[in-house]
Protein backbone atom coordinates (compact mmCIF):
# COMPACT_ATOMS: atom_id res chain seq x y z
CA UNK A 1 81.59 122.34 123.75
CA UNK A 2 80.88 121.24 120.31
CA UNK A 3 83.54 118.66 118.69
CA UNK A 4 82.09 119.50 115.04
CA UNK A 5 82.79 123.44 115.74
CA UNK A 6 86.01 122.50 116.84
CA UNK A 7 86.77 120.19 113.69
CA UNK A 8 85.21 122.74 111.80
CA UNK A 9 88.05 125.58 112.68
CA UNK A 10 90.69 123.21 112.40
CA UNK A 11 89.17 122.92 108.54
CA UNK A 12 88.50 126.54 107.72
CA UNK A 13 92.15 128.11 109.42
CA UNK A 14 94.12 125.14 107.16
CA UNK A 15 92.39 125.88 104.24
CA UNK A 16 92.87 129.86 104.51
CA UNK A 17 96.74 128.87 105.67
CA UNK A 18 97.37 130.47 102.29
CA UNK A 19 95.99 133.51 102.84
CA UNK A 20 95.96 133.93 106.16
CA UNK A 21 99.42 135.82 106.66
CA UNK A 22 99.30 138.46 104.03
CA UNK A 23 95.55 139.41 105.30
CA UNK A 24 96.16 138.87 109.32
CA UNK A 25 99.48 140.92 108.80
CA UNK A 26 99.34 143.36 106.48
CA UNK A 27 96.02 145.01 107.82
CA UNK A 28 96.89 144.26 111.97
CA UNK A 29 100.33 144.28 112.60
CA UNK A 30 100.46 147.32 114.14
CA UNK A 31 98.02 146.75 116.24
CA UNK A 32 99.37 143.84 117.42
CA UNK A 33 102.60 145.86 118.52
CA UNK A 34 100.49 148.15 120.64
CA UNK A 35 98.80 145.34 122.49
CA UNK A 36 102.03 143.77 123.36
CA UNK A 37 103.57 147.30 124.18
CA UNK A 38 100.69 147.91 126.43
CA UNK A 39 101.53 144.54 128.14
CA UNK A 40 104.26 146.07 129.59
CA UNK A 41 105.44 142.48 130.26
CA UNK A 42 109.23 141.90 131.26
CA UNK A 43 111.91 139.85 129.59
CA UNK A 44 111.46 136.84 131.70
CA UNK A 45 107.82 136.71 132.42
CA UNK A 46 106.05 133.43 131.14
CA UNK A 47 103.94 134.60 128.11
CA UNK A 48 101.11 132.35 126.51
CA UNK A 49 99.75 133.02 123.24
CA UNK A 50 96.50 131.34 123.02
CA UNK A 51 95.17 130.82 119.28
CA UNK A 52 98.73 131.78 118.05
CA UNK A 53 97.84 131.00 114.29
CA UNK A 54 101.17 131.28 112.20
CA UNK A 55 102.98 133.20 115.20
CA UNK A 56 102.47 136.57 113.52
CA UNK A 57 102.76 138.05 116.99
CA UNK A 58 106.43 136.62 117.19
CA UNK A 59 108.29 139.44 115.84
CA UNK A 60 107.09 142.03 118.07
CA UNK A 61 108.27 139.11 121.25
CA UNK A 62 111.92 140.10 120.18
CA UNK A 63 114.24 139.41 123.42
CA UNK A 64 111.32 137.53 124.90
CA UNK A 65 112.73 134.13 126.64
CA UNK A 66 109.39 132.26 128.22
CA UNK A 67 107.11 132.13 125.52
CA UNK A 68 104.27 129.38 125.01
CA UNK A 69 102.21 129.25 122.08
CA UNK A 70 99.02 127.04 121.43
CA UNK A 71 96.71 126.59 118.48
CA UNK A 72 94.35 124.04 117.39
CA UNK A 73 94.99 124.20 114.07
CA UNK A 74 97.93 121.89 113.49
CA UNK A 75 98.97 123.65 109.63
CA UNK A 76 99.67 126.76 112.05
CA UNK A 77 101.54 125.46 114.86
CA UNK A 78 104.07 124.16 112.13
CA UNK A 79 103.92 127.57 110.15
CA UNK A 80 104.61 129.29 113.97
CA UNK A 81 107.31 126.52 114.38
CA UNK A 82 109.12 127.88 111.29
CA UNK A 83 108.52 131.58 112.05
CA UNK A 84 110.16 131.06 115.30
CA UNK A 85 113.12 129.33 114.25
CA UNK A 86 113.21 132.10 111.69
CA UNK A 87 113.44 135.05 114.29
CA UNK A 88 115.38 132.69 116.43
CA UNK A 89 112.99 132.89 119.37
CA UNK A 90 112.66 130.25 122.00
CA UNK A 91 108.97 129.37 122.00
CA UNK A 92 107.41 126.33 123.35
CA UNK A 93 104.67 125.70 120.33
CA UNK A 94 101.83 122.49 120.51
CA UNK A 95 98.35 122.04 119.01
CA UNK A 96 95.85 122.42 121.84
CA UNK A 97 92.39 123.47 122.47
CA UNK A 98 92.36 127.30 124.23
CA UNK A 99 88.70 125.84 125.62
CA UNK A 100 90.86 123.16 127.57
CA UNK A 101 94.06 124.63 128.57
CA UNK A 102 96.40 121.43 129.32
CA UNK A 103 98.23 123.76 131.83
CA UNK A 104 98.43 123.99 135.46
CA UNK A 105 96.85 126.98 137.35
CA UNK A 106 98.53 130.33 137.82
CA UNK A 107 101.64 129.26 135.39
CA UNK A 108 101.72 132.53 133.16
CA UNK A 109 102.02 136.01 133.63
CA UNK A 110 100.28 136.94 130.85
CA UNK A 111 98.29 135.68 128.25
CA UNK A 112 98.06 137.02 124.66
CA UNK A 113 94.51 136.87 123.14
CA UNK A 114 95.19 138.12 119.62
CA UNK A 115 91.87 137.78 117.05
CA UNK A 116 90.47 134.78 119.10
CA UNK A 117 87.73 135.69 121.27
CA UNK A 118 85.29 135.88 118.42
CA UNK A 119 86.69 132.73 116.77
CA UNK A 120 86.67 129.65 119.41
CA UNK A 121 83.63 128.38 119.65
CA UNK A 122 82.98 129.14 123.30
CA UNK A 123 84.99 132.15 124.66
CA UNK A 124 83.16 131.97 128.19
CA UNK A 125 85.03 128.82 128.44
CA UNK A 126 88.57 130.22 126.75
CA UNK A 127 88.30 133.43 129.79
CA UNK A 128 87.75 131.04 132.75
CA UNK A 129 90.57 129.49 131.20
CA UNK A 130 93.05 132.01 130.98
CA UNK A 131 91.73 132.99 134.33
CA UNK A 132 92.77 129.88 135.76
CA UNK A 133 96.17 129.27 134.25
CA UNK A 134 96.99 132.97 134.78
CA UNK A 135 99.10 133.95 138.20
CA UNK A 136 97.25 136.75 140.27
CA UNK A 137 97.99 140.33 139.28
CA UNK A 138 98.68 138.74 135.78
CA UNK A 139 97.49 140.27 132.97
CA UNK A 140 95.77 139.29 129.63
CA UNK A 141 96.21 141.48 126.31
CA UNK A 142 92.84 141.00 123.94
CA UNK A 143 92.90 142.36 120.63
CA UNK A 144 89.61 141.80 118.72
CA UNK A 145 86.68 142.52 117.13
CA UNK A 146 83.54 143.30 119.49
CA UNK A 147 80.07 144.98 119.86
CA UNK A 148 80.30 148.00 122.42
CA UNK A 149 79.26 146.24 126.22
CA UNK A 150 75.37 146.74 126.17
CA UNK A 151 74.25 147.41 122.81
CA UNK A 152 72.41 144.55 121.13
CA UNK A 153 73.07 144.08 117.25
CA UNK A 154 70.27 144.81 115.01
CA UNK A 155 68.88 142.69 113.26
CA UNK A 156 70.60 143.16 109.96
CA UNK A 157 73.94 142.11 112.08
CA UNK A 158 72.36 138.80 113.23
CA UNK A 159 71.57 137.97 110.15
CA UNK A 160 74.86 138.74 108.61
CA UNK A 161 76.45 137.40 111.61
CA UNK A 162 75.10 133.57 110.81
CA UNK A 163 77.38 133.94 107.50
CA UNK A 164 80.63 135.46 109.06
CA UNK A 165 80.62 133.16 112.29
CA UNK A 166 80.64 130.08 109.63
CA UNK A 167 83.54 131.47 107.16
CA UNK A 168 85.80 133.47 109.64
CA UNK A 169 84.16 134.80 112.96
CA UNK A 170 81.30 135.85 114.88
CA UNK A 171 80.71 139.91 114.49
CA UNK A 172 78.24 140.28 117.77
CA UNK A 173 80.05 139.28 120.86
CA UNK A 174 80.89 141.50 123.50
CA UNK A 175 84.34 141.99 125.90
CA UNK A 176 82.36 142.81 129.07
CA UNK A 177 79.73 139.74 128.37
CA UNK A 178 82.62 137.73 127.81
CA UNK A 179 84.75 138.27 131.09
CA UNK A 180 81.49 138.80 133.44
CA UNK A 181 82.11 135.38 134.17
CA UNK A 182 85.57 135.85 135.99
CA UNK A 183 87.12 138.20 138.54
CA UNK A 184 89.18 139.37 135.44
CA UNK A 185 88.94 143.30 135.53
CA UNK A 186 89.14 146.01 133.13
CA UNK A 187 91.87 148.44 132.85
CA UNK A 188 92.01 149.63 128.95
CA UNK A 189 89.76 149.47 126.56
CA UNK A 190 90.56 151.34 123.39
CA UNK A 191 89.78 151.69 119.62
CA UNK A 192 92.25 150.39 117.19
CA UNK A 193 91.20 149.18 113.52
CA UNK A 194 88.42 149.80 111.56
CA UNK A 195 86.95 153.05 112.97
CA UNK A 196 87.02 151.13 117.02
CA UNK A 197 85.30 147.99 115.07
CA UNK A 198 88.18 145.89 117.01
CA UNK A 199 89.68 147.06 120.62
CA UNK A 200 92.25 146.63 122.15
CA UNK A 201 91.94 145.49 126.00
CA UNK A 202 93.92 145.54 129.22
CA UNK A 203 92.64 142.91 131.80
CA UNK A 204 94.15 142.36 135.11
CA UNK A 205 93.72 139.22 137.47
CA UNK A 206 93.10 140.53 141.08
CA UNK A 207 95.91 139.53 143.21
């Protein structure tokens, strides 16, 4: 794990705090409603939203009463803090690492992975993660940009990828390389925005 990637997101999400709403809302907040319909989670399970941002996800958790939300950006947490006071929604919000989940194993029923895959700096390490804190038969929502599982990007996309993995995220990383590294199994995997550019993915932890 690198300490100066890690610094380095906690710079580049406070200085796009500004921003970061009207973009991250306006163009994915429907999709964010079909991930957590898709959940299918009840009331009272114990929900973690791992790289919560600003808690846009929050008002689609209406009625929700065991939510968790961690980000390592401390300018979000607060924003997330306000939010949730807002929509007067009980959620347990601290600045953490998702890499280094201070949590003990199988606590959550599902995890939320909402545009953070291809942000943290080591998603191998955020899966085994959520794998780990995550009870069996739990389930993990992931909605996020990836490469379909096998193709290789050309090299046009490498080279634009060393630009967008510095200013926002990286553009080549795959679901299935990603999870290959846990038991965590597939069970949706569909297109949502920009023409199936980002999916939206079911995974289950075997029981």
């Amino acid at each position: 794990m690198s300490l100066n990637t890690n610094t380095w997101n906690r710079i580049r999400y406070t200085l796009y705090l500004p921003v970061y709403d009207f973009i991250a809302d306006r163009i994915f907040r429907k999709y964010r409603q079909q991930s957590i319909d898709l959940l299918h989670a009840k009331l009272t399970d114990a929900i973690l939203l791992l790289g919560a941002g600003t808690g846009l996800d929050l008002p689609c958790l209406q009625g929700y009463a065991n939510l968790t939300a961690i980000d390592i950006t401390p300018g979000m947490v607060a924003k997330l803090r306000e939010r949730a006071q807002q929509l007067n929604l009980p959620v347990r919000a601290q600045v953490m690492n998702g890499q280094e989940l201070q949590f003990a194993d199988a606590t959550f029923d599902a995890v939320l992975l909402h545009l953070i895959l291809a942000v943290i700096p080591d998603p191998v390490a955020c899966i085994k993660e959520v794998e780990r804190v995550l009870k069996p038969g739990g389930t993990v929502m992931v909605f996020d940009k990836f490469l379909p599982d096998g193709q290789k990007p050309s090299p046009l996309r490498r080279l634009l990828n060393q630009f967008a993995s510095t200013l926002f995220s990286d553009i080549n990383r795959s679901i299935g390389n990603i999870i290959r590294h846990t038991s965590l199994q597939q069970e949706l995997n569909k297109p949502a925005a920009l023409g199936g550019a980002f999916r939206i993915v079911r995974l289950r932890k075997p029981e």
